[in-house]
N, C-alpha and C. Protein backbone atom coordinates (compact mmCIF):
# COMPACT_ATOMS: atom_id res chain seq x y z
N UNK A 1 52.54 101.44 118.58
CA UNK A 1 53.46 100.40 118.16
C UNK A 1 53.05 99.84 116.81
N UNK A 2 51.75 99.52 116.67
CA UNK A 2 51.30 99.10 115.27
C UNK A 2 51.09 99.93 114.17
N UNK A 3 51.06 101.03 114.76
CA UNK A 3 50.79 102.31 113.66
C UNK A 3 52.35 102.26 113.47
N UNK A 4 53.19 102.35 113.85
CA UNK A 4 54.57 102.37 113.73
C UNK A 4 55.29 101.23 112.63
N UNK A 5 55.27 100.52 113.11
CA UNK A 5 55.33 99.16 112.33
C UNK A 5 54.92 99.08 111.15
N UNK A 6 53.64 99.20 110.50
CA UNK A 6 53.00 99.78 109.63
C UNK A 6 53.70 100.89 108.90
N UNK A 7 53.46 101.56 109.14
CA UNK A 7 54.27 103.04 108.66
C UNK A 7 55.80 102.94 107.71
N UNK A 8 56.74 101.64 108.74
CA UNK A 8 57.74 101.65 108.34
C UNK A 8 57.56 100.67 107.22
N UNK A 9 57.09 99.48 107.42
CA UNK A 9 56.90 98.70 106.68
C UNK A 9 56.09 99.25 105.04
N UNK A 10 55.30 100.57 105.12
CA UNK A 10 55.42 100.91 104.11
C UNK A 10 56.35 101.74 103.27
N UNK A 11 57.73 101.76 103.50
CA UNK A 11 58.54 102.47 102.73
C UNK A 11 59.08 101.97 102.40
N UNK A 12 59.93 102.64 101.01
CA UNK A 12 60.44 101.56 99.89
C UNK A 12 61.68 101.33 99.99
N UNK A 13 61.70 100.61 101.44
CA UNK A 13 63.36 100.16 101.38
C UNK A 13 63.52 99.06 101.38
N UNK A 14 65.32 98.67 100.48
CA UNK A 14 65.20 97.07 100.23
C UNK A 14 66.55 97.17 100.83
N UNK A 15 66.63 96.58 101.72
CA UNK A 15 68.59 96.54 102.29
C UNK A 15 69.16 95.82 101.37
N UNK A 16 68.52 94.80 99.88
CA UNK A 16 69.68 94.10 99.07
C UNK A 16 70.29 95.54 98.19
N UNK A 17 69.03 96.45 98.24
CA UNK A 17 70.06 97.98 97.19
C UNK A 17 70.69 98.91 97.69
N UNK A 18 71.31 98.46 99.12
CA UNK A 18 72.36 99.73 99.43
C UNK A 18 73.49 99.89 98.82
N UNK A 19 73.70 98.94 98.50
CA UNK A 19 75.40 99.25 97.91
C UNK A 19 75.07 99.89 97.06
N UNK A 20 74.10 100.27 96.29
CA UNK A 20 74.30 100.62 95.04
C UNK A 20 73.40 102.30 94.87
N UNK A 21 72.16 101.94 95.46
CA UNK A 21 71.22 103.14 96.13
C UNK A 21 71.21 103.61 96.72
N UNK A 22 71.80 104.90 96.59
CA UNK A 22 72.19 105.94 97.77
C UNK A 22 70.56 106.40 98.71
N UNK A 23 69.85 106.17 97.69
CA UNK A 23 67.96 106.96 98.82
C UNK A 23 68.13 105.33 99.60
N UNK A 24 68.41 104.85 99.28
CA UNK A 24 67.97 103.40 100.71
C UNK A 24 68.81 103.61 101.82
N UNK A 25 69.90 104.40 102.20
CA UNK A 25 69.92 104.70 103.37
C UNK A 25 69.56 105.89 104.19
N UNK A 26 68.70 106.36 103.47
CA UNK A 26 67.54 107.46 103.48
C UNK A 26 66.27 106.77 104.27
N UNK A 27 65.75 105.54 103.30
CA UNK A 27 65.01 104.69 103.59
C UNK A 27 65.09 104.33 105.34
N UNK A 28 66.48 104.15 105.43
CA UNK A 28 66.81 102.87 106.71
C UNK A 28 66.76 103.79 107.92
N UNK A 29 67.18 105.15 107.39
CA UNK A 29 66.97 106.22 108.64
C UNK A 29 65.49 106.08 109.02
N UNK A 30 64.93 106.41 108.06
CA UNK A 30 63.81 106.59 108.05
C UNK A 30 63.29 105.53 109.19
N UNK A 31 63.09 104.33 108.81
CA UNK A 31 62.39 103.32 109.35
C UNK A 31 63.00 103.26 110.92
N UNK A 32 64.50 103.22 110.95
CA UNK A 32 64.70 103.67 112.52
C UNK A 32 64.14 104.51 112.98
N UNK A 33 63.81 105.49 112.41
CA UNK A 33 63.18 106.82 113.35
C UNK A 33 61.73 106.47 113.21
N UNK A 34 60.87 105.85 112.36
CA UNK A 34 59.66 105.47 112.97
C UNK A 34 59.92 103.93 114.05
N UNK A 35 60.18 103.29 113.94
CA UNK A 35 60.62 102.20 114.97
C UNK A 35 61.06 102.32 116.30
N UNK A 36 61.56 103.83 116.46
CA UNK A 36 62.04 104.14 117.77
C UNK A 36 60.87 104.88 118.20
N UNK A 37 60.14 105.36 117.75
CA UNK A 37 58.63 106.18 118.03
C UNK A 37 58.62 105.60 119.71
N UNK A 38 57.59 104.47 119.17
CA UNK A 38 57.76 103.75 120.86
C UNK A 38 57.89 104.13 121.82
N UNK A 39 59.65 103.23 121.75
CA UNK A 39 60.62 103.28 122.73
C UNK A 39 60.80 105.19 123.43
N UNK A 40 60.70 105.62 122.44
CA UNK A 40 60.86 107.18 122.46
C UNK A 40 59.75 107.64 123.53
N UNK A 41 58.17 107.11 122.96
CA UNK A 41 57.76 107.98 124.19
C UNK A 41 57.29 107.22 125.16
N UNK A 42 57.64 105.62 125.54
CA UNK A 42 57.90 105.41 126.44
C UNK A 42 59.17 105.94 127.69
N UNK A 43 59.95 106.07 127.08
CA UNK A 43 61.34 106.93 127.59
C UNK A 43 60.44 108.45 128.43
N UNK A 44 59.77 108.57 127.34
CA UNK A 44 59.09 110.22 127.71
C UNK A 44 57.87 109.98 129.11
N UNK A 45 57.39 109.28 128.93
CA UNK A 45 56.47 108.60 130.01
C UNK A 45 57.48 108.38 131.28
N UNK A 46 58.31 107.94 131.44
CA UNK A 46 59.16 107.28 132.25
C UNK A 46 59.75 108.38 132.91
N UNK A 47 60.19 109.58 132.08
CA UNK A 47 61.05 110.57 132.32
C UNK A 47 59.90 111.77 133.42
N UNK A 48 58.55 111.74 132.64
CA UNK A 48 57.03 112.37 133.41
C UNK A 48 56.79 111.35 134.79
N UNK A 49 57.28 110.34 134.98
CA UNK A 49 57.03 109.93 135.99
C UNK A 49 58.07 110.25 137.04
N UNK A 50 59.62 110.21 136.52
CA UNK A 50 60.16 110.93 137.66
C UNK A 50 60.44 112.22 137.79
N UNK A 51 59.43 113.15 137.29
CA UNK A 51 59.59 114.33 137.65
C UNK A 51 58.47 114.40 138.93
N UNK A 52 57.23 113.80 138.33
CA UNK A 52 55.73 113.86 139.00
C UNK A 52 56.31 112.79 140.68
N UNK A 53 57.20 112.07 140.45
CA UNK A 53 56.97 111.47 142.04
C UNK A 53 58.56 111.65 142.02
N UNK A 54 59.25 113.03 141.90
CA UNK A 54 60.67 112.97 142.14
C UNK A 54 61.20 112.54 143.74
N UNK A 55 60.46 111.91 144.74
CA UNK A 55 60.97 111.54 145.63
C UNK A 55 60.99 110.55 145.89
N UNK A 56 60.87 109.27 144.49
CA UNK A 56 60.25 108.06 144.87
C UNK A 56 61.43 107.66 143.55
N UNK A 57 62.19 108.47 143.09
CA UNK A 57 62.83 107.93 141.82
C UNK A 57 63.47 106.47 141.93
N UNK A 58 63.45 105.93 142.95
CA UNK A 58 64.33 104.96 143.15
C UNK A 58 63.57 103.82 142.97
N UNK A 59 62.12 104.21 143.49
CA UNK A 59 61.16 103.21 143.48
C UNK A 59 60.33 103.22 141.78
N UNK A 60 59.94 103.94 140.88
CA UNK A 60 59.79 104.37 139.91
C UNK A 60 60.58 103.12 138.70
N UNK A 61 61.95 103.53 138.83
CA UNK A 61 62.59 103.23 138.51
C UNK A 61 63.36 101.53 138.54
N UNK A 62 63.41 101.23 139.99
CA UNK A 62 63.09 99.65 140.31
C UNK A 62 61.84 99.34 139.65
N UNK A 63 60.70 100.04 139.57
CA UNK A 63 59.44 99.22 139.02
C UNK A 63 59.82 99.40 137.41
N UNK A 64 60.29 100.23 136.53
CA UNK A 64 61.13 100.11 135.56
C UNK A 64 61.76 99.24 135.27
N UNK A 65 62.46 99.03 135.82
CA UNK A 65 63.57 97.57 135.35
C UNK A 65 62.95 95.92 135.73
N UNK A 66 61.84 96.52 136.85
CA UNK A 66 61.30 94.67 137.35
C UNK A 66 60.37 94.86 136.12
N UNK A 67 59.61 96.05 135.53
CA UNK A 67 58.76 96.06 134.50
C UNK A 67 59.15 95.46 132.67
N UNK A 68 60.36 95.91 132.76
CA UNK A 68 61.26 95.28 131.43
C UNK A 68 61.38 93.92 131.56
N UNK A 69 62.29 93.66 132.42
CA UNK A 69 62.10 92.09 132.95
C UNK A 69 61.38 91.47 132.67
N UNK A 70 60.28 91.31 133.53
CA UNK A 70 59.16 90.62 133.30
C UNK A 70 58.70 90.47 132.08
N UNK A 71 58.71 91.93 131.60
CA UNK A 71 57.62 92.26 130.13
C UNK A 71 58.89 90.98 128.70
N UNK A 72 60.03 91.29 129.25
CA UNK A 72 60.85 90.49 128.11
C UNK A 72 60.84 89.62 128.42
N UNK A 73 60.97 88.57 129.53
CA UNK A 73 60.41 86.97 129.75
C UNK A 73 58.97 86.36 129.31
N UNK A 74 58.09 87.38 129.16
CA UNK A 74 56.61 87.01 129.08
C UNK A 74 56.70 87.48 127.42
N UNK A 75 57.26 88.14 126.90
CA UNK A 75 57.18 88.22 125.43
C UNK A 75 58.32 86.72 124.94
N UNK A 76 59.12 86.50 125.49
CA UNK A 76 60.08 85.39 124.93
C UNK A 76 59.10 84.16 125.12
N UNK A 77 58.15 84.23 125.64
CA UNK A 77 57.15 83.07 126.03
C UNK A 77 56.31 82.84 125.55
N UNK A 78 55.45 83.91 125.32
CA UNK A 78 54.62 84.40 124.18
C UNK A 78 55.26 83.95 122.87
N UNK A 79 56.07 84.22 122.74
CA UNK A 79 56.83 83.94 121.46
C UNK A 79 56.83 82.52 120.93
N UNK A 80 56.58 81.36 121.79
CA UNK A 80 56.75 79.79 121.66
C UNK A 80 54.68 79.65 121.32
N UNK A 81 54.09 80.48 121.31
CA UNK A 81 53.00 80.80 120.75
C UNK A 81 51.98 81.59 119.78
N UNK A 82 53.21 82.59 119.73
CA UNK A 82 52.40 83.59 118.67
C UNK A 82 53.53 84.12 117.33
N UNK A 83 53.23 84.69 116.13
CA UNK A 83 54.33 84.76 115.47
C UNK A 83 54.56 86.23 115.98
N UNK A 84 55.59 86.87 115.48
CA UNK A 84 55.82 88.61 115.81
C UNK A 84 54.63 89.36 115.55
N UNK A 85 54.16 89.28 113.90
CA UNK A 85 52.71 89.62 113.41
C UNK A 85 51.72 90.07 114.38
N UNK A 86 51.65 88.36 115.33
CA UNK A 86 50.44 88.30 115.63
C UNK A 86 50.06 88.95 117.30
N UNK A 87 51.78 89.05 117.75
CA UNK A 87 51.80 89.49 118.97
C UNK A 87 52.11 90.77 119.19
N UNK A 88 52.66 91.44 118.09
CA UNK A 88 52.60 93.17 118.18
C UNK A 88 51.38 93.83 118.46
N UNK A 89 50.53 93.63 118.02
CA UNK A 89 49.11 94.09 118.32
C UNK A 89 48.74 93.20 119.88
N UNK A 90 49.10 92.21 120.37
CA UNK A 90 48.73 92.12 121.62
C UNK A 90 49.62 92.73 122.44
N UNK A 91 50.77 93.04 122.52
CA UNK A 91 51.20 94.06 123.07
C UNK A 91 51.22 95.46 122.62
N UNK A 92 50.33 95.90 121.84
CA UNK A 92 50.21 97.05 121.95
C UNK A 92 48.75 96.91 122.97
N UNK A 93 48.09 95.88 122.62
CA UNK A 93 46.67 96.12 123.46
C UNK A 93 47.04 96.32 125.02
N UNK A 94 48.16 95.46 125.68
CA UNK A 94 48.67 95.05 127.17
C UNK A 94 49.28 97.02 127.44
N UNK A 95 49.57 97.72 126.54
CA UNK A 95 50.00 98.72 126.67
C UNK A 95 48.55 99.74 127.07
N UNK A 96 47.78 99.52 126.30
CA UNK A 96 46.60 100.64 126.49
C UNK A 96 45.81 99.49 127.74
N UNK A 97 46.43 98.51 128.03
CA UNK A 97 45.07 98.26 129.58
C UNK A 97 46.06 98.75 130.92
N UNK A 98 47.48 98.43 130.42
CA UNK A 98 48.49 99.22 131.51
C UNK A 98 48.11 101.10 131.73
N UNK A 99 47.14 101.58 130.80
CA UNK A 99 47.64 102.77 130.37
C UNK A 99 45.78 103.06 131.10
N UNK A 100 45.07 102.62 130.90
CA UNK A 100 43.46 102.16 131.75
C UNK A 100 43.68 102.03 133.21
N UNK A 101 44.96 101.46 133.69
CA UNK A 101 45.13 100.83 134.98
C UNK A 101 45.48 101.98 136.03
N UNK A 102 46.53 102.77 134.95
CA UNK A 102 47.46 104.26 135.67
C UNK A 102 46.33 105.43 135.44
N UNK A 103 45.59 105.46 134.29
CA UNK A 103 44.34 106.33 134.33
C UNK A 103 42.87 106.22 136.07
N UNK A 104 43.10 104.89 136.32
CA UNK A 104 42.22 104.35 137.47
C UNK A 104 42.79 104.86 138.29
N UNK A 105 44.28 104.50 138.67
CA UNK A 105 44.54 105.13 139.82
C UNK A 105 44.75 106.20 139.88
N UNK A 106 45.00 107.26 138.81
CA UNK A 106 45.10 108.56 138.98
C UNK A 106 43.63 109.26 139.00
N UNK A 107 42.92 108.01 138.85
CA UNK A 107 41.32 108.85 139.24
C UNK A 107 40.50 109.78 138.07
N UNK A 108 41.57 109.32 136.43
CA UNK A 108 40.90 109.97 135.51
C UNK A 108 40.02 109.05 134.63
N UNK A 109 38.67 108.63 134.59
CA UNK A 109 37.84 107.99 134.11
C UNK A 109 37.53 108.12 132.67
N UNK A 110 37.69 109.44 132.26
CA UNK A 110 37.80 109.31 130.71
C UNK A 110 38.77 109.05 130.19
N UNK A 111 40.09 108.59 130.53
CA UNK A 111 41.16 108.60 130.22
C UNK A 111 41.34 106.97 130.16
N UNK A 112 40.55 106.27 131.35
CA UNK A 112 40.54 104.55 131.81
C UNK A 112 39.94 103.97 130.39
N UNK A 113 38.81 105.14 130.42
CA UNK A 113 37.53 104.52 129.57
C UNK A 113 38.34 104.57 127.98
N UNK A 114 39.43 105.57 127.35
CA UNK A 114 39.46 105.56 126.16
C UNK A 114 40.44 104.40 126.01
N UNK A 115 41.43 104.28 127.00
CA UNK A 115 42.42 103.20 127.32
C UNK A 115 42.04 101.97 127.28
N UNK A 116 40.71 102.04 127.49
CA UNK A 116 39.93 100.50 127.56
C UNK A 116 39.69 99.83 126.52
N UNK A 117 38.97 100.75 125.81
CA UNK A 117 38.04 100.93 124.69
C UNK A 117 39.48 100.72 123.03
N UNK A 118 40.69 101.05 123.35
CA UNK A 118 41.21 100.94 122.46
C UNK A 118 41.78 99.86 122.10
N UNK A 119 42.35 99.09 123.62
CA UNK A 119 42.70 98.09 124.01
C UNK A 119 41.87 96.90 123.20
N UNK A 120 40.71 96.90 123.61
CA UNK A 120 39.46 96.31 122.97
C UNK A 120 39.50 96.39 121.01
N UNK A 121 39.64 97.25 120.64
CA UNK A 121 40.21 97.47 119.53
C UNK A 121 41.01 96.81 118.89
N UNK A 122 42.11 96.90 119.57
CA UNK A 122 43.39 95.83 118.95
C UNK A 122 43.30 94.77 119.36
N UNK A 123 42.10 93.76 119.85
CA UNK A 123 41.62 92.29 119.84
C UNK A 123 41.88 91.80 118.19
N UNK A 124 41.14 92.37 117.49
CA UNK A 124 40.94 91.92 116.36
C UNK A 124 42.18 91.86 115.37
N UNK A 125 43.15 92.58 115.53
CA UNK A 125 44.24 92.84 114.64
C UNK A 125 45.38 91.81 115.16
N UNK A 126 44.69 91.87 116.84
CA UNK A 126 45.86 91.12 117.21
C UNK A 126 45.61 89.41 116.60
N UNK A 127 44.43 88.85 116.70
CA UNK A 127 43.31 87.67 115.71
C UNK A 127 44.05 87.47 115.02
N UNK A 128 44.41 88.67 113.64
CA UNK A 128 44.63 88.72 112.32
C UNK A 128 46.04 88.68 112.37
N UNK A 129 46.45 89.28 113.23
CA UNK A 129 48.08 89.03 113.13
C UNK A 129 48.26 90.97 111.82
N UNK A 130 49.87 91.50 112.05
CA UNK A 130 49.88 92.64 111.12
C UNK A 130 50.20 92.00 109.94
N UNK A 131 50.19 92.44 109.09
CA UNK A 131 50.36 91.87 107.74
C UNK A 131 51.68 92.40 107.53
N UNK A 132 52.92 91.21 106.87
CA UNK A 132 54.15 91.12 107.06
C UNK A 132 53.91 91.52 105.08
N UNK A 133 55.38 92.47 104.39
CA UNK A 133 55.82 92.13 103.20
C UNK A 133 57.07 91.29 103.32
N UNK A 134 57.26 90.64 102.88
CA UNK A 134 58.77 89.62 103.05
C UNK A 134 58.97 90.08 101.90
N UNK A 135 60.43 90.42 101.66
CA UNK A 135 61.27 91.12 100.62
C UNK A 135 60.92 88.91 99.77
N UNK A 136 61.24 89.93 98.30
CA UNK A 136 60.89 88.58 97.39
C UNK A 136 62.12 87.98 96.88
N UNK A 137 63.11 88.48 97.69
CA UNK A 137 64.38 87.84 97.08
C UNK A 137 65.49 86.90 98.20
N UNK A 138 64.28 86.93 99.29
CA UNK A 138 64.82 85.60 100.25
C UNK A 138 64.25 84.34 100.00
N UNK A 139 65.24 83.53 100.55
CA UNK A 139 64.96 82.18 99.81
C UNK A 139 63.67 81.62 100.01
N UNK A 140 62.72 81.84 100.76
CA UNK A 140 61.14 80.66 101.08
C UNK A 140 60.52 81.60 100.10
N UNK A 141 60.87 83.34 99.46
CA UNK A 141 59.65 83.68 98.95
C UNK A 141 60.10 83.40 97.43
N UNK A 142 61.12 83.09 97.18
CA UNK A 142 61.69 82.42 95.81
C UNK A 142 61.28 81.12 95.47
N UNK A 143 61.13 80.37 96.33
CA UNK A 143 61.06 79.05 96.81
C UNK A 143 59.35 78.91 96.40
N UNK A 144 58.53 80.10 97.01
CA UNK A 144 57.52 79.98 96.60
C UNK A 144 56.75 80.30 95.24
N UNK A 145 57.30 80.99 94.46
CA UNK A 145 57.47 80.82 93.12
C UNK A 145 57.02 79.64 92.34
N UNK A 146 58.06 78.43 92.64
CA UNK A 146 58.04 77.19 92.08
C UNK A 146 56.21 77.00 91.99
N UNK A 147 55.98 76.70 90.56
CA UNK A 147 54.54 76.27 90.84
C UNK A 147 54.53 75.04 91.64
N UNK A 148 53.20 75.06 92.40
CA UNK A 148 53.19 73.97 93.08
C UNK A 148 53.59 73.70 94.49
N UNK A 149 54.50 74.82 94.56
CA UNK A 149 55.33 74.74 96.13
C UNK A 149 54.29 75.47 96.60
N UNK A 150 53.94 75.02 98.32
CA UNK A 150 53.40 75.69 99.49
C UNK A 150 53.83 75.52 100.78
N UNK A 151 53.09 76.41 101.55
CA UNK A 151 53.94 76.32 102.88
C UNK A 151 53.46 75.32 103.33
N UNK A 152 54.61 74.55 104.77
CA UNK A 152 54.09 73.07 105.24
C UNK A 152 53.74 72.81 106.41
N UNK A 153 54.87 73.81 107.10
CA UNK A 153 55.08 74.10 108.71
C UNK A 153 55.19 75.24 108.78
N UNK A 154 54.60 75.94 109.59
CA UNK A 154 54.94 77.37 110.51
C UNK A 154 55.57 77.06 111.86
N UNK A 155 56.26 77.72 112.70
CA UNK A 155 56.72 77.61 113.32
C UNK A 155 57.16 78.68 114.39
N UNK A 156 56.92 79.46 115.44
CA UNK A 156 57.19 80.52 116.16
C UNK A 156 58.10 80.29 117.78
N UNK A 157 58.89 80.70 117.64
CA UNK A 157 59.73 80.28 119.36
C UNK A 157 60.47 82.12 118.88
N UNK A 158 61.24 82.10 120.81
CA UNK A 158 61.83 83.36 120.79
C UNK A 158 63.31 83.72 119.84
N UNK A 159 63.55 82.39 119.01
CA UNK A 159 64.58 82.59 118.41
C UNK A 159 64.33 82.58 116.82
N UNK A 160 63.51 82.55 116.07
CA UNK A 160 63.17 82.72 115.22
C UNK A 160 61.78 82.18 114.63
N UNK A 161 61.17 82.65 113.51
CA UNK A 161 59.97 82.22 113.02
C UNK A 161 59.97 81.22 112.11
N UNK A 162 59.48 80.33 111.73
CA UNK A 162 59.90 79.02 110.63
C UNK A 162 58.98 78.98 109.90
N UNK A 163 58.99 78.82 108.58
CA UNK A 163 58.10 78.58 108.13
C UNK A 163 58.64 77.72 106.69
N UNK A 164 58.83 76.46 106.36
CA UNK A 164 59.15 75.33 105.49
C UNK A 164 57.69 75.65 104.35
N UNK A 165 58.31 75.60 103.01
CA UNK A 165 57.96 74.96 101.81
C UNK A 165 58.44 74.01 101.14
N UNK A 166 57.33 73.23 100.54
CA UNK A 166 57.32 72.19 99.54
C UNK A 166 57.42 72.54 98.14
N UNK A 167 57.82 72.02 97.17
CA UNK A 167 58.03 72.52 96.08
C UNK A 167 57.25 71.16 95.43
């Protein structure tokens, strides 16, 4: 998820030059198709699970949807605490201890142990939060320009991120 994120965030797309730049919707493909990475091989995981317990698809699958659920109430919650930044890397970490948990019960120990160990890893990034570029032609990074102006308030809930300057 963070390698993903990353990835996209380094390509040189600006959605204010589509009208005019035909490679920026080159760009925008682009970044969808790393952004769906993910979702993609979660899908693929999901799809290996109902082949491997094809007589349980029902149950699989209920744990699927109570698993989204949950996971999107506890990220909308999360959210009244952490900015996007700072919580992508903790859910990527909640992904590799989920991924430690299914290694345990399938009884593969090197598999728990690398799951663990990576998890552990993305402590620190998750700390640091990913490092955001904010295009420079929305208004707070214009805003910040003004000598003298700085930020005053930050602000994080599930409906948007805030962040007020002073000029």
């Amino acid at each position: 998820m963070v390698l993903a994120y990353w990835l996209a965030g380094q390509l040189p797309f600006n959605p204010l030059e589509l009208l005019w730049d035909p490679w920026q919707w080159l760009w925008l493909a682009a970044t969808y198709l790393l952004l769906m990475l993910p979702f993609l091989l979660v899908a693929l995981l999901i799809c290996i699970s109902f082949k491997r317990y094809a007589g349980f698809i029902g149950a699989v699958y209920g744990a699927d949807l109570l698993g989204a659920g949950v996971g999107a109430l506890t990220v909308m919650g999360m959210l009244h605490w952490l900015f996007p930044e700072q919580l992508l890397p903790v859910l990527a970490s909640l992904a590799f201890v989920a991924a430690a948990l299914g290694a345990v019960v399938l009884q593969q120990r090197r598999a728990a142990w690398l799951s663990a160990t990576a998890s552990l890893g993305l402590l620190v990034p998750a700390l640091q939060g990913v490092p955001l570029d904010p295009n420079p032609f929305k208004p707070l990074q214009q805003q910040l320009q003004v000598m003298g102006s700085r930020v005053i308030a930050e602000r994080s809930s599930p409906f948007a991120s805030y962040r007020s300057s002073i000029a």
